[in-house]
N, C-alpha and C. Protein backbone atom coordinates (compact mmCIF):
# COMPACT_ATOMS: atom_id res chain seq x y z
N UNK A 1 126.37 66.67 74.52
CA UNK A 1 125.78 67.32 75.66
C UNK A 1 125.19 68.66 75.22
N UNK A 2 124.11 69.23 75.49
CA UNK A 2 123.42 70.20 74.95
C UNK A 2 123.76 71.34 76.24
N UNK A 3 123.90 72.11 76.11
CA UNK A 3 124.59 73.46 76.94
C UNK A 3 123.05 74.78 76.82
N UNK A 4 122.69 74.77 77.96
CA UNK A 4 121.20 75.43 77.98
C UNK A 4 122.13 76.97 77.33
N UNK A 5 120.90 77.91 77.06
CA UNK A 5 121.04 79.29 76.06
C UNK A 5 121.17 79.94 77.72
N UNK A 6 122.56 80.78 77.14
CA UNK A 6 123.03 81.46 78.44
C UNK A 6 121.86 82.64 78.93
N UNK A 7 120.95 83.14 78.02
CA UNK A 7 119.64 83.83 78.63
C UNK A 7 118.76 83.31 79.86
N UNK A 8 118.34 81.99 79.53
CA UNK A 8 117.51 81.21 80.21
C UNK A 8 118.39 81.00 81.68
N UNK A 9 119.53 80.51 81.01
CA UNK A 9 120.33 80.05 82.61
C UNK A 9 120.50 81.26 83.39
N UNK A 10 120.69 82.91 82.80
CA UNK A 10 120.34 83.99 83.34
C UNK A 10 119.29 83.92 84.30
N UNK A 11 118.18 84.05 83.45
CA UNK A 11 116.91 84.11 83.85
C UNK A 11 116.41 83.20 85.32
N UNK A 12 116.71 81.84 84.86
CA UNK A 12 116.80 81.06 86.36
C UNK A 12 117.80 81.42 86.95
N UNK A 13 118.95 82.10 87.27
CA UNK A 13 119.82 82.28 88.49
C UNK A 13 118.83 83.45 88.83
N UNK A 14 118.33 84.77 88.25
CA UNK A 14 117.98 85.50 88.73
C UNK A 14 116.40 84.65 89.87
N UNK A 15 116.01 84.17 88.98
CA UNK A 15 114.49 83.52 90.03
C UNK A 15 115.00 83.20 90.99
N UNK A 16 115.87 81.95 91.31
CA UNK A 16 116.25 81.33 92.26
C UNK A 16 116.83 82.16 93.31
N UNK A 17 117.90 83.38 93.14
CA UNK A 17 118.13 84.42 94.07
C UNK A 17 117.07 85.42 94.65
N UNK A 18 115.92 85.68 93.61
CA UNK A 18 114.87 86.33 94.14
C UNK A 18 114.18 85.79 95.06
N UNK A 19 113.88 84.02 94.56
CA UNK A 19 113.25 83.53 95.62
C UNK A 19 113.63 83.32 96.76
N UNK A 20 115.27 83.37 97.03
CA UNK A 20 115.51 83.24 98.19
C UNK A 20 115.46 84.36 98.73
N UNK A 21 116.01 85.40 98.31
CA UNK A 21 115.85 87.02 99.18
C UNK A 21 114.38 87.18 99.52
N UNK A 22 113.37 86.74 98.34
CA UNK A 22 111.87 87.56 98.87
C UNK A 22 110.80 86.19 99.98
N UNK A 23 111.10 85.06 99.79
CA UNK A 23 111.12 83.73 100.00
C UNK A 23 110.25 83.94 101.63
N UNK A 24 111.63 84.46 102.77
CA UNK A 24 111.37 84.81 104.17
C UNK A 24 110.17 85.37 104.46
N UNK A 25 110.12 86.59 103.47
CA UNK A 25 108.81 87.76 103.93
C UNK A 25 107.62 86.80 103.34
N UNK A 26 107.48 86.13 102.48
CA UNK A 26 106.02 85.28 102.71
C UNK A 26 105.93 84.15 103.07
N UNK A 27 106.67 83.74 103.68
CA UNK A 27 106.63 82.72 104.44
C UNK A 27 105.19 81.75 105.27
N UNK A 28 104.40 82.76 105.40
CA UNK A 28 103.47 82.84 106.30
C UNK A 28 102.70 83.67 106.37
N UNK A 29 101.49 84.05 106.53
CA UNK A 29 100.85 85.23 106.97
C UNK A 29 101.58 86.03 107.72
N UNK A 30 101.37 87.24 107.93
CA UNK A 30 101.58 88.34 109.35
C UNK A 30 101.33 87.48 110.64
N UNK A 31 101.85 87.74 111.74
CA UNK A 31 101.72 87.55 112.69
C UNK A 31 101.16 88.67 113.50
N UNK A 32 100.16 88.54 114.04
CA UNK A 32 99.64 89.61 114.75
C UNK A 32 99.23 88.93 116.26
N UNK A 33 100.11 89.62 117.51
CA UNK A 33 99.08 89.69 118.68
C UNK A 33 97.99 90.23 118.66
N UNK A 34 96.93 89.52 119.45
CA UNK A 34 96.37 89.80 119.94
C UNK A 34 96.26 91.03 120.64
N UNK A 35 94.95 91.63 120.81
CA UNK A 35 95.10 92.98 121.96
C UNK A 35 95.30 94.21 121.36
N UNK A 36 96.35 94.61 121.81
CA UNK A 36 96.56 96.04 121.03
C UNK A 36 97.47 96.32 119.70
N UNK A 37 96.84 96.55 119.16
CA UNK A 37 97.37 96.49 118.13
C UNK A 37 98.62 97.92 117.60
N UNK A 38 98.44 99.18 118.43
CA UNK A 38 98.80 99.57 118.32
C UNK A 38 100.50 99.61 118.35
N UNK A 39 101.09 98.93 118.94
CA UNK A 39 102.06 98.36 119.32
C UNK A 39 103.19 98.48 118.34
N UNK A 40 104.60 99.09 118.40
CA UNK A 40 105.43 98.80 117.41
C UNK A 40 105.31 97.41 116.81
N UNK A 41 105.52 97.80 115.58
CA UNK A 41 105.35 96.63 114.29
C UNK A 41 106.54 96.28 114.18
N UNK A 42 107.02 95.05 113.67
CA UNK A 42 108.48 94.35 112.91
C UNK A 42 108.24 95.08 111.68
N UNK A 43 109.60 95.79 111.18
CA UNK A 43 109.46 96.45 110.25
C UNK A 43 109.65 95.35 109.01
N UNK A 44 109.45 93.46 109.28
CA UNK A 44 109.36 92.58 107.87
C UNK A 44 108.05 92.79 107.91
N UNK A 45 106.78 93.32 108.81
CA UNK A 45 105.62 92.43 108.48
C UNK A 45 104.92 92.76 107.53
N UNK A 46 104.24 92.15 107.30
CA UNK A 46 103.12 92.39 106.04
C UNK A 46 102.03 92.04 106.30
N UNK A 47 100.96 92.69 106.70
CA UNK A 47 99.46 92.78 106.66
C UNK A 47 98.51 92.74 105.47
N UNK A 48 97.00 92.28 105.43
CA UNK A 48 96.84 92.16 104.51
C UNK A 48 95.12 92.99 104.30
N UNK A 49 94.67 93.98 104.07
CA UNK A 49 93.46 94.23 104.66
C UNK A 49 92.18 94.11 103.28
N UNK A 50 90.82 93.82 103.58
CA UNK A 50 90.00 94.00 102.69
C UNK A 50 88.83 95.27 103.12
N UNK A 51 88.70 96.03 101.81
CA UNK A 51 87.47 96.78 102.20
C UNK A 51 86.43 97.17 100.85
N UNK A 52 85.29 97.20 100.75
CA UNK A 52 84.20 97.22 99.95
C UNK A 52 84.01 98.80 99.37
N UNK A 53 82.95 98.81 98.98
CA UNK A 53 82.28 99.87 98.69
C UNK A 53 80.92 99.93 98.78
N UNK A 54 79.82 100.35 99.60
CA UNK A 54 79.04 100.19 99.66
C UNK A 54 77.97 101.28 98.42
N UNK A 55 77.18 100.99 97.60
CA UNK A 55 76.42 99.57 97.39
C UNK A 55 76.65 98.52 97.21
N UNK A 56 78.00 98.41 96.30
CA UNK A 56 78.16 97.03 95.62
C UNK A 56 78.61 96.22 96.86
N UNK A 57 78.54 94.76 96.20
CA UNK A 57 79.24 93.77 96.95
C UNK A 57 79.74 93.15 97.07
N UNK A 58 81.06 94.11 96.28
CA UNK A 58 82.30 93.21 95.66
C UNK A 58 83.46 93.71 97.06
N UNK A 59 84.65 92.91 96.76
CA UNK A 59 85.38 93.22 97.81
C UNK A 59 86.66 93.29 97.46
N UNK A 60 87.67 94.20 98.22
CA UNK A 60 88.96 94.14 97.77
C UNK A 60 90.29 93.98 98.57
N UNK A 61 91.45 93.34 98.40
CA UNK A 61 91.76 92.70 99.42
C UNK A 61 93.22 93.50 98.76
N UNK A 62 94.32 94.33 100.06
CA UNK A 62 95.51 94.97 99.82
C UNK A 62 96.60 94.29 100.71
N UNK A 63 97.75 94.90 100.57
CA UNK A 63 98.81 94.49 101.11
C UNK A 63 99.65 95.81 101.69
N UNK A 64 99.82 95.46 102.96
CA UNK A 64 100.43 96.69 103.59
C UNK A 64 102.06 96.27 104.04
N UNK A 65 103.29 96.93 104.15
CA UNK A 65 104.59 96.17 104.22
C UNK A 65 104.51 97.33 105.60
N UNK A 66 104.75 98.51 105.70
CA UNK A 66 104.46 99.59 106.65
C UNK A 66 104.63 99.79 107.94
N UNK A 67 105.00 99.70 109.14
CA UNK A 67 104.43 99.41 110.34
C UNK A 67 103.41 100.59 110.47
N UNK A 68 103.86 102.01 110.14
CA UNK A 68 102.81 102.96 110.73
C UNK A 68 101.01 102.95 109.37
N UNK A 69 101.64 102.44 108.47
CA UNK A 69 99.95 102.15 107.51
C UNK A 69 99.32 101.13 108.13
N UNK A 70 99.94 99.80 108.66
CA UNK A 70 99.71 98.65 109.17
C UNK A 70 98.69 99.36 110.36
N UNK A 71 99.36 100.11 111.19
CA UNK A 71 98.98 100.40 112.64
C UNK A 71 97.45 101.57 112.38
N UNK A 72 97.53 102.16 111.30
CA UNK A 72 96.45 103.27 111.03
C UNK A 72 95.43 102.14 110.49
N UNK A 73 95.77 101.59 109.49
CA UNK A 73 94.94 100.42 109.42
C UNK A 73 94.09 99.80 110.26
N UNK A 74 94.85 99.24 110.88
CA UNK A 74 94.10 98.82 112.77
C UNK A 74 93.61 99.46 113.74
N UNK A 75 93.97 101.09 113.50
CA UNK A 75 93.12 101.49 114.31
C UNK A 75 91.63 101.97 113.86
N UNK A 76 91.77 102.28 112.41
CA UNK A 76 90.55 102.57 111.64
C UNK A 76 89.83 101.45 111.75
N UNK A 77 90.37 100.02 111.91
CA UNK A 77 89.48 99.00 112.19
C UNK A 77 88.48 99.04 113.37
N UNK A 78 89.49 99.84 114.50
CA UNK A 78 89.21 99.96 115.67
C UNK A 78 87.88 101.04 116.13
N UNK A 79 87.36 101.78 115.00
CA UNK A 79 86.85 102.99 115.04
C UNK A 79 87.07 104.72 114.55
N UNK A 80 88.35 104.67 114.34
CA UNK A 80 88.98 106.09 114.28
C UNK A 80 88.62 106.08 112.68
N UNK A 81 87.41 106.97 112.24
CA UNK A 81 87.40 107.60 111.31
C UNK A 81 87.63 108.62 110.69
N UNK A 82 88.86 109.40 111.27
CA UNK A 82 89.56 110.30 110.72
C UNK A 82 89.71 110.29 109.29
N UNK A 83 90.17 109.18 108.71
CA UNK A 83 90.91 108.78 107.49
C UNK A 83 90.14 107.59 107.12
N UNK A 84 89.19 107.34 106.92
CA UNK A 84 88.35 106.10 106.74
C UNK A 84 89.16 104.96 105.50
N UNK A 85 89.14 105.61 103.86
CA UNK A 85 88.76 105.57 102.97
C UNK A 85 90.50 105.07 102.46
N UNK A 86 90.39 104.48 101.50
CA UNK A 86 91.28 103.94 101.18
C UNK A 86 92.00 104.38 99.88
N UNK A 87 93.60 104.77 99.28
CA UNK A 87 93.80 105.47 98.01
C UNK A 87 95.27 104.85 97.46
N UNK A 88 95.30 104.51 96.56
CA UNK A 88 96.83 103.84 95.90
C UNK A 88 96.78 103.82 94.95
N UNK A 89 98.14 103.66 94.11
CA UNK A 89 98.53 103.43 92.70
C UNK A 89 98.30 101.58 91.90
N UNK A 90 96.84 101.58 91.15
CA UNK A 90 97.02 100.68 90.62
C UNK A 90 98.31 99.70 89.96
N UNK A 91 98.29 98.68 89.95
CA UNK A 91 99.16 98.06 89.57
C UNK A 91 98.33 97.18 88.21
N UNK A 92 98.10 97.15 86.67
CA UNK A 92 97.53 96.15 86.53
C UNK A 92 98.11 94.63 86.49
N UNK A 93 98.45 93.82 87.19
CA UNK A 93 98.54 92.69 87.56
C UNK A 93 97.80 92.29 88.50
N UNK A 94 97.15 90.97 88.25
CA UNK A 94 96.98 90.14 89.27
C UNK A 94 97.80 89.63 90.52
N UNK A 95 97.43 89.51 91.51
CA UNK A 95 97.86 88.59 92.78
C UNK A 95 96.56 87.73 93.29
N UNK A 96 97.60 86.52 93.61
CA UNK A 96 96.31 85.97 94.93
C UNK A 96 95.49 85.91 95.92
N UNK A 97 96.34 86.78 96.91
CA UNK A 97 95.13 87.80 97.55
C UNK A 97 94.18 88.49 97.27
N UNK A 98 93.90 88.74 96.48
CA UNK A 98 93.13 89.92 95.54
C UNK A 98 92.44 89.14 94.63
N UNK A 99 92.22 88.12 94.16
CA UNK A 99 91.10 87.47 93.30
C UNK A 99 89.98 88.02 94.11
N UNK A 100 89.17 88.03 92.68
CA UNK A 100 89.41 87.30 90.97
C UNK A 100 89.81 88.84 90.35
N UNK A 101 90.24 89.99 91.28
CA UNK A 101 90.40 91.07 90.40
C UNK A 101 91.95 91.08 89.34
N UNK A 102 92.08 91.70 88.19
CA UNK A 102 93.05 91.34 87.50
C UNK A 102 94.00 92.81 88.08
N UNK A 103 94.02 93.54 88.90
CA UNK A 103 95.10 93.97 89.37
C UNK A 103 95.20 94.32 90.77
N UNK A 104 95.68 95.03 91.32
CA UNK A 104 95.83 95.48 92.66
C UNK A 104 96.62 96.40 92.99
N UNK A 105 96.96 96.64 94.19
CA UNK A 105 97.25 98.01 94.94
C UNK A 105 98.67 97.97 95.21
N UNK A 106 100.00 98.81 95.18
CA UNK A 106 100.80 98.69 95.14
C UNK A 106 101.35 99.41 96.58
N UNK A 107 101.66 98.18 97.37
CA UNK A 107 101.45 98.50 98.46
C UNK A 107 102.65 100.09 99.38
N UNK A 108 103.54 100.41 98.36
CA UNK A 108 103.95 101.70 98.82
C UNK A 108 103.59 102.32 99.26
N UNK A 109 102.12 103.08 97.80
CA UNK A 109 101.22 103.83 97.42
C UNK A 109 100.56 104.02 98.25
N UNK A 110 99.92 103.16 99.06
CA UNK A 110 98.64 103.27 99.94
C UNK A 110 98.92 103.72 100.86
N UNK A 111 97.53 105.02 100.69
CA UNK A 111 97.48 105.61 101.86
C UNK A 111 95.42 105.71 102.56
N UNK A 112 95.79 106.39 103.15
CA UNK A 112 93.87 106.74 103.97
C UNK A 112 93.50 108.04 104.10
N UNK A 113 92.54 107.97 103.51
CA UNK A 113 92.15 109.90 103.12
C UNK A 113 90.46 109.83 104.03
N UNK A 114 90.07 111.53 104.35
CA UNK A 114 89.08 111.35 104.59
C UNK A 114 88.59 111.91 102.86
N UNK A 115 88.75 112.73 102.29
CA UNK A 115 88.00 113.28 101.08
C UNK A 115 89.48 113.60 99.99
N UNK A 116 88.74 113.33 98.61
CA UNK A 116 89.35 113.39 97.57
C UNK A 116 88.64 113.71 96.00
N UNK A 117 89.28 113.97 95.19
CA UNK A 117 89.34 114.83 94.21
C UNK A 117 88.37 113.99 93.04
N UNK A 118 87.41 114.13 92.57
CA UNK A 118 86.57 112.91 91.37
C UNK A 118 87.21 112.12 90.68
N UNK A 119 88.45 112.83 89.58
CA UNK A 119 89.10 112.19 88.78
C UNK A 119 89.69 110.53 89.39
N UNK A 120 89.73 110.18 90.51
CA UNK A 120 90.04 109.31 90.68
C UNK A 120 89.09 107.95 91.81
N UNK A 121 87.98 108.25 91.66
CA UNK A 121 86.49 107.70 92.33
C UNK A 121 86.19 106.86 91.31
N UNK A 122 85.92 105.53 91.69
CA UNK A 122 85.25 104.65 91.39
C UNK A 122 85.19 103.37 91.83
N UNK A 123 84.14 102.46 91.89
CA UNK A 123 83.91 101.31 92.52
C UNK A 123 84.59 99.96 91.65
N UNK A 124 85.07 99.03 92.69
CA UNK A 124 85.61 98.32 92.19
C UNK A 124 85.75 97.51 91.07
N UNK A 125 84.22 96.92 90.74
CA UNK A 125 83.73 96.15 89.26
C UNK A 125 84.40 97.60 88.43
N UNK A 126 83.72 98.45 87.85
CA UNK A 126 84.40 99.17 87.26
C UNK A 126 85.61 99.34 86.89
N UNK A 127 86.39 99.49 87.60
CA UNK A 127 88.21 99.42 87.04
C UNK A 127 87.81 98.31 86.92
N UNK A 128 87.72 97.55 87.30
CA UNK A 128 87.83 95.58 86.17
C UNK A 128 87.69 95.83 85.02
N UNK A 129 86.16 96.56 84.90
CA UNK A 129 85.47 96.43 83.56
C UNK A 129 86.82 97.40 82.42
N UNK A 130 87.22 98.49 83.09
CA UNK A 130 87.52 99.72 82.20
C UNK A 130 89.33 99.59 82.75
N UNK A 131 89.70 97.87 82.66
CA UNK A 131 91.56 98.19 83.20
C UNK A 131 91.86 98.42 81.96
N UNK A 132 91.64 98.25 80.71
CA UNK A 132 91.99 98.93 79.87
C UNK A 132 92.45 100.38 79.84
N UNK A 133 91.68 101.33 80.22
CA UNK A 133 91.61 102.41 80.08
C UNK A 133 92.51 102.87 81.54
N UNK A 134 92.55 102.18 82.68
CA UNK A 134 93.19 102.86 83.72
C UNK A 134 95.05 103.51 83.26
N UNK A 135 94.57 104.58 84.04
CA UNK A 135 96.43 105.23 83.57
C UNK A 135 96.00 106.22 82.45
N UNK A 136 94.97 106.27 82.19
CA UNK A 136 94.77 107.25 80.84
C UNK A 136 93.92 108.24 81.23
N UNK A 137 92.68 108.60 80.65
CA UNK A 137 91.42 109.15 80.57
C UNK A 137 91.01 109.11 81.86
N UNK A 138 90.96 107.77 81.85
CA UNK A 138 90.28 107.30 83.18
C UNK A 138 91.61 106.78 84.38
N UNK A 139 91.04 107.35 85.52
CA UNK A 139 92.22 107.17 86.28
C UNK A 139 93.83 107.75 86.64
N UNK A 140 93.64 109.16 86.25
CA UNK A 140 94.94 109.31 85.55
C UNK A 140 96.54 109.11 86.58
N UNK A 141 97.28 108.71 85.68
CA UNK A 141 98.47 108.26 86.53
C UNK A 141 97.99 106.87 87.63
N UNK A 142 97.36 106.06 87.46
CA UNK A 142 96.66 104.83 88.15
C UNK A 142 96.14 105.14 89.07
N UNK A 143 95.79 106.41 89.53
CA UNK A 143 95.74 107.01 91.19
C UNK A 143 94.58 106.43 91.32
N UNK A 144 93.93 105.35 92.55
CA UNK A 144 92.79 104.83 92.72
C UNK A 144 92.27 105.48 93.95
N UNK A 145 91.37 105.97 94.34
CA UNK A 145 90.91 107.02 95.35
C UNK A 145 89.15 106.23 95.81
N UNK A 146 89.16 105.00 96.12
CA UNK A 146 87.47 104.89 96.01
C UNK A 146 86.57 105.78 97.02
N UNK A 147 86.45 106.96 96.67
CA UNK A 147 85.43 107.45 97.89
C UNK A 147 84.44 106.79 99.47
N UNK A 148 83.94 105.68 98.64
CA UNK A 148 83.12 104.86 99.25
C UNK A 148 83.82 103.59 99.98
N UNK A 149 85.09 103.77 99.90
CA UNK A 149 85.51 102.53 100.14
C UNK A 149 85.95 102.72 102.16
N UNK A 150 85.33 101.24 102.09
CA UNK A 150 85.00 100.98 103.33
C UNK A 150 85.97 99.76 104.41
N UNK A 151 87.11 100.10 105.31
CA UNK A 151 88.15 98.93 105.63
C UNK A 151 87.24 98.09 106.33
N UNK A 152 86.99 96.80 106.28
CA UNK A 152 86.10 95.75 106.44
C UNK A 152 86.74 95.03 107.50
N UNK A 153 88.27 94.75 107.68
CA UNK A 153 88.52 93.53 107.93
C UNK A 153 89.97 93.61 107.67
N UNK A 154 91.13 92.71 108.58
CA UNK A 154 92.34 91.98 108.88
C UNK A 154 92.36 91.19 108.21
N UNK A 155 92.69 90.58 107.40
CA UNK A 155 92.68 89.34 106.28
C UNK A 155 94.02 88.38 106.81
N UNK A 156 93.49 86.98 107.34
CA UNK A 156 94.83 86.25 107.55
C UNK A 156 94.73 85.47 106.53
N UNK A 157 96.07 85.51 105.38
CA UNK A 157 95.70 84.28 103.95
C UNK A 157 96.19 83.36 104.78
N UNK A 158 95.99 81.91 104.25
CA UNK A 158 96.60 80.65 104.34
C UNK A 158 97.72 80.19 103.70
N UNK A 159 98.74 79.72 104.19
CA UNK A 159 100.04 79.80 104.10
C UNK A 159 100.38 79.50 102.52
N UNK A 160 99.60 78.72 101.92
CA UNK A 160 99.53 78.29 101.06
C UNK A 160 99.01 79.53 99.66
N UNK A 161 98.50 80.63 100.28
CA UNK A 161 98.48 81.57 99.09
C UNK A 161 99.46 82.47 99.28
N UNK A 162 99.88 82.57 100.24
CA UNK A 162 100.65 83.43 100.48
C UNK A 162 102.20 82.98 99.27
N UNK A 163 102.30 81.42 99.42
CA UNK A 163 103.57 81.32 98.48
C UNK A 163 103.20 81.32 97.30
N UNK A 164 102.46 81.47 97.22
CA UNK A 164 101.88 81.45 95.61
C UNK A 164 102.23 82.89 95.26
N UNK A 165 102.48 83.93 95.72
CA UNK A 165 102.78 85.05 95.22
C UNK A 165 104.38 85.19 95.63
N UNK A 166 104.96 85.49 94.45
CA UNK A 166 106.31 85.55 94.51
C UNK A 166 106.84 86.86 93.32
N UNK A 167 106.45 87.84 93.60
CA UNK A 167 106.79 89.13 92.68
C UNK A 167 108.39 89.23 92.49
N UNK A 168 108.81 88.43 91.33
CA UNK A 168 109.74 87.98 90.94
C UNK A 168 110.63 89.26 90.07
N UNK A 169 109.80 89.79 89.04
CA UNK A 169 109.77 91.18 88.32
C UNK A 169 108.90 92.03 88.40
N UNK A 170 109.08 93.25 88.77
CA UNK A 170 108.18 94.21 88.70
C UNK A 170 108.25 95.53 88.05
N UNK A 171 107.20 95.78 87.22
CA UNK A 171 107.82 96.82 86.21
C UNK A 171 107.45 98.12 86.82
């Protein structure tokens, strides 16, 4: 009888407990009524929002856990440009929401600014092109600040991408 390497059998107890603890929260998209949105939030939900940069016409798609980012979110959808613009700590990893970009926004981080500082301005293709360099020179400390960036849109994924992301380890 061959006796699996006690690492591995580690390794899968830890997945299998992660997946069940983190499992619930993606279950599904957010649930959102209708109407007002302003409304106390369930402090499980998770929202998901996309916003551009105008010229380009690429697009970028975040994750909010939050009730009160969730709710500023929605109302900036709503009109209130106080805080238009969108700012967080890169992550470089991929998620599914966020294709085809190879990292994304760490949804703590994010916050909504009306104005911010150069060192951290730039349009989306760019950090693609230069994730190398993010965290260094460019970007410093991952701080992503897109000036131009514009909240577009409520993003409902399909249930089916949603399980596809299962942030199992995170460094």
């Amino acid at each position: 009888m061959h006796v699996p390497d006690r690492r591995f059998a580690g390794l899968l107890v830890g997945i299998i407990l992660a997946a069940l603890v983190l499992l619930p929260s993606f279950a599904g998209p957010a649930v959102r009524v209708s109407g007002d949105h302003t409304a106390a939030q369930s402090p499980a939900e998770i929202a998901y929002f996309r916003f551009d940069y105008p010229p380009y016409p690429e697009t970028f798609v975040f994750q909010l856990n939050d009730p009160a980012k969730i709710a500023q979110a929605r109302q900036i959808l709503q009109g209130d440009q106080s805080t238009p613009h969108v700012l967080g700590t890169i992550v470089k990893e991929p998620v599914p929401y966020n294709a085809p970009w190879r990292y994304h926004l760490e949804p703590e981080t994010i916050e909504f600014f009306h104005s911010a500082i150069e060192v951290c301005d730039a349009n989306i293709s760019y950090v693609e092109a230069h994730l190398d360099e993010v965290c260094g020179a460019f970007l410093p400390g991952c701080e992503w600040c897109p000036w131009g960036s514009r909240l577009l849109e409520e993003v409902t994924l399909p249930p089916s991408s949603v399980h596809l992301y299962l942030p199992l380890i995170h460094k």
